[in-house]
Protein backbone atom coordinates (compact mmCIF):
# COMPACT_ATOMS: atom_id res chain seq x y z
CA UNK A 1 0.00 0.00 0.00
CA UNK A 2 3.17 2.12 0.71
CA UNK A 3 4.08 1.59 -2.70
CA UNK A 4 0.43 2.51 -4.13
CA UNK A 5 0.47 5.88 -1.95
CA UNK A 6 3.94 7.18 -3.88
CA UNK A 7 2.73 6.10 -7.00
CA UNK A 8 0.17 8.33 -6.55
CA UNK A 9 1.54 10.77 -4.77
CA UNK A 10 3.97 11.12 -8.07
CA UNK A 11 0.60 11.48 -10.02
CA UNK A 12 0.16 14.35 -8.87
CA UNK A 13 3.65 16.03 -8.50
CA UNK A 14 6.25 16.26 -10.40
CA UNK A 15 9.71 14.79 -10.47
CA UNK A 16 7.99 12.08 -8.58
CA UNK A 17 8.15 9.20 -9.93
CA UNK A 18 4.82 6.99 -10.10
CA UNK A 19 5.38 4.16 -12.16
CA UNK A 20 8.10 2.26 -10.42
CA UNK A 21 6.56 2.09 -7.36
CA UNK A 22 3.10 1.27 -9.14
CA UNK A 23 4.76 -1.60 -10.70
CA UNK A 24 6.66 -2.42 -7.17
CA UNK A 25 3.20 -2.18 -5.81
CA UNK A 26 1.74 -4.59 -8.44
CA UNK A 27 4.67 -7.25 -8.11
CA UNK A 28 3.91 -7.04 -4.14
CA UNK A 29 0.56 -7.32 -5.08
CA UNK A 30 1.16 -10.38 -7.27
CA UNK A 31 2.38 -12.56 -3.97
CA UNK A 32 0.15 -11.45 -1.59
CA UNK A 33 -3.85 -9.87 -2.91
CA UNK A 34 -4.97 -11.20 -5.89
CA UNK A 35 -7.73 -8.50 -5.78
CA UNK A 36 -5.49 -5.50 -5.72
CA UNK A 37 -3.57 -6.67 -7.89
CA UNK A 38 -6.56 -7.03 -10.33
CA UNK A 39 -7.14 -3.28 -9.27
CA UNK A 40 -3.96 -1.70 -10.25
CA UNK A 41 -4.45 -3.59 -13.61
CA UNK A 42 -7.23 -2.74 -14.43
CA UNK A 43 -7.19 0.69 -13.51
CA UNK A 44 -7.87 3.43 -16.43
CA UNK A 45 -5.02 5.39 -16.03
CA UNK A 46 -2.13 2.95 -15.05
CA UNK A 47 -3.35 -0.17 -16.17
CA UNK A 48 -2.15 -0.21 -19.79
CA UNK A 49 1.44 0.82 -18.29
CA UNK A 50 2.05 -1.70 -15.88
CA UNK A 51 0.29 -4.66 -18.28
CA UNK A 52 2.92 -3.23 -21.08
CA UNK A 53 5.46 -3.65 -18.67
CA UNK A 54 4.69 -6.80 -17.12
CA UNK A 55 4.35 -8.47 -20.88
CA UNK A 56 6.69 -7.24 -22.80
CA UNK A 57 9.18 -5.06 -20.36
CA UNK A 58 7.52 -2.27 -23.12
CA UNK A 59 7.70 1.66 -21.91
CA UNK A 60 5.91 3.98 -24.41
CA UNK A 61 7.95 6.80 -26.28
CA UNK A 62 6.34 9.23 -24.01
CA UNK A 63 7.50 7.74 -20.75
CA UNK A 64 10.61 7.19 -22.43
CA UNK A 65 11.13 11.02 -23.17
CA UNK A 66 9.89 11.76 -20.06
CA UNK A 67 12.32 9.71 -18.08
CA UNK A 68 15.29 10.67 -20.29
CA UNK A 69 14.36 14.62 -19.66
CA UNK A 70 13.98 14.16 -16.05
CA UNK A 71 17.39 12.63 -15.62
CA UNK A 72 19.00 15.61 -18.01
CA UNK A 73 17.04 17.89 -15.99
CA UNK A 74 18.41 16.32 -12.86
CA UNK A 75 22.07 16.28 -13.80
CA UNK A 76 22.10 20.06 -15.12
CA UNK A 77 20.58 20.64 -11.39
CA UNK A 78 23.22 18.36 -9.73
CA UNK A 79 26.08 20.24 -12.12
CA UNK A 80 25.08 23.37 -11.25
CA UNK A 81 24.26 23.58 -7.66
CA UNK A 82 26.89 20.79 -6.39
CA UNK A 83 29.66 21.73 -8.36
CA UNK A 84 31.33 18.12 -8.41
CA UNK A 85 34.74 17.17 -9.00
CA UNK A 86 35.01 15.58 -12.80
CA UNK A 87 35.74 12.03 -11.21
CA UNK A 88 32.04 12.32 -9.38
CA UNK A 89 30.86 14.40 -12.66
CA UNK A 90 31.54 11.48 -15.10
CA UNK A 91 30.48 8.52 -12.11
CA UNK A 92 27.37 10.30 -12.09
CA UNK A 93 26.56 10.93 -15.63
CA UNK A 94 27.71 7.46 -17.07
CA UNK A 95 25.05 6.25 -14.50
CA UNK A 96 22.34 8.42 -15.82
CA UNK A 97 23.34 7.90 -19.16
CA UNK A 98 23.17 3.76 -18.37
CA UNK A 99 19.95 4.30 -17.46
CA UNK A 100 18.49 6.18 -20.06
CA UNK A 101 20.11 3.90 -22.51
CA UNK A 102 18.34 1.13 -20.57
CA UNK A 103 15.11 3.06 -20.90
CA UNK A 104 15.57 3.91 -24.72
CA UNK A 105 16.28 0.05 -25.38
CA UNK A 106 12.91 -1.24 -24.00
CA UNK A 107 10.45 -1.93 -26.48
CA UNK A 108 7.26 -0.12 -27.55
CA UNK A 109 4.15 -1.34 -26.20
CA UNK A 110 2.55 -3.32 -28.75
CA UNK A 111 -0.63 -1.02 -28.70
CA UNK A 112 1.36 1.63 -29.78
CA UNK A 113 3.78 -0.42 -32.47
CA UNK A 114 3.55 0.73 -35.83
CA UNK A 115 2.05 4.12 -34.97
């Protein structure tokens, strides 16, 4: 349920995430209430996210720009205000830049392929 609160909680404000912990929520889910499970599933506004995920490990191409603006945003904040040496610089943006390419690999969900 902790999971379910931040998800929504991230709705709502931004540079919150909500889908991880929707998805943690729904794996939890998965082992332990059937019916809530069912719930986040079928919901209308996350549903067709966390199904694409849990089929095909699919993010759409506007979660994908999303995520991949977020993290630029976030390391031009980091830069800026922290002022980090170049060894903590690069460790920090090969990270980000691992996990966008992670992000950009994952397929399209397959409502949205060929569109």
């Amino acid at each position: 349920m902790v999971f379910v609160a931040l998800g929504f909680l991230g709705a709502l404000l931004p540079l919150v995430p909500t889908t991880i912990f929707l998805i943690l929520a729904a794996g939890c889910f998965a082992r332990s209430s059937p019916r809530l499970e069912a719930w986040l599933l079928d919901h209308p506004k996350f549903g067709p996210t966390l199904r694409a995920w849990r089929e095909d490990g699919a993010i759409g191409p506007r979660a994908k720009m999303m995520a991949c603006s977020g993290m630029t945003l976030g390391y031009a904040l980091f830069w800026w205000s922290a002022r980090p040496t170049l060894l903590l610089e690069l460790t920090v943006g090969l990270m980000m830049a691992g996990c966008a390419a992670f992000i950009l690999s994952r397929p399209a969900p397959r409502s949205q392929k060929g569109q």
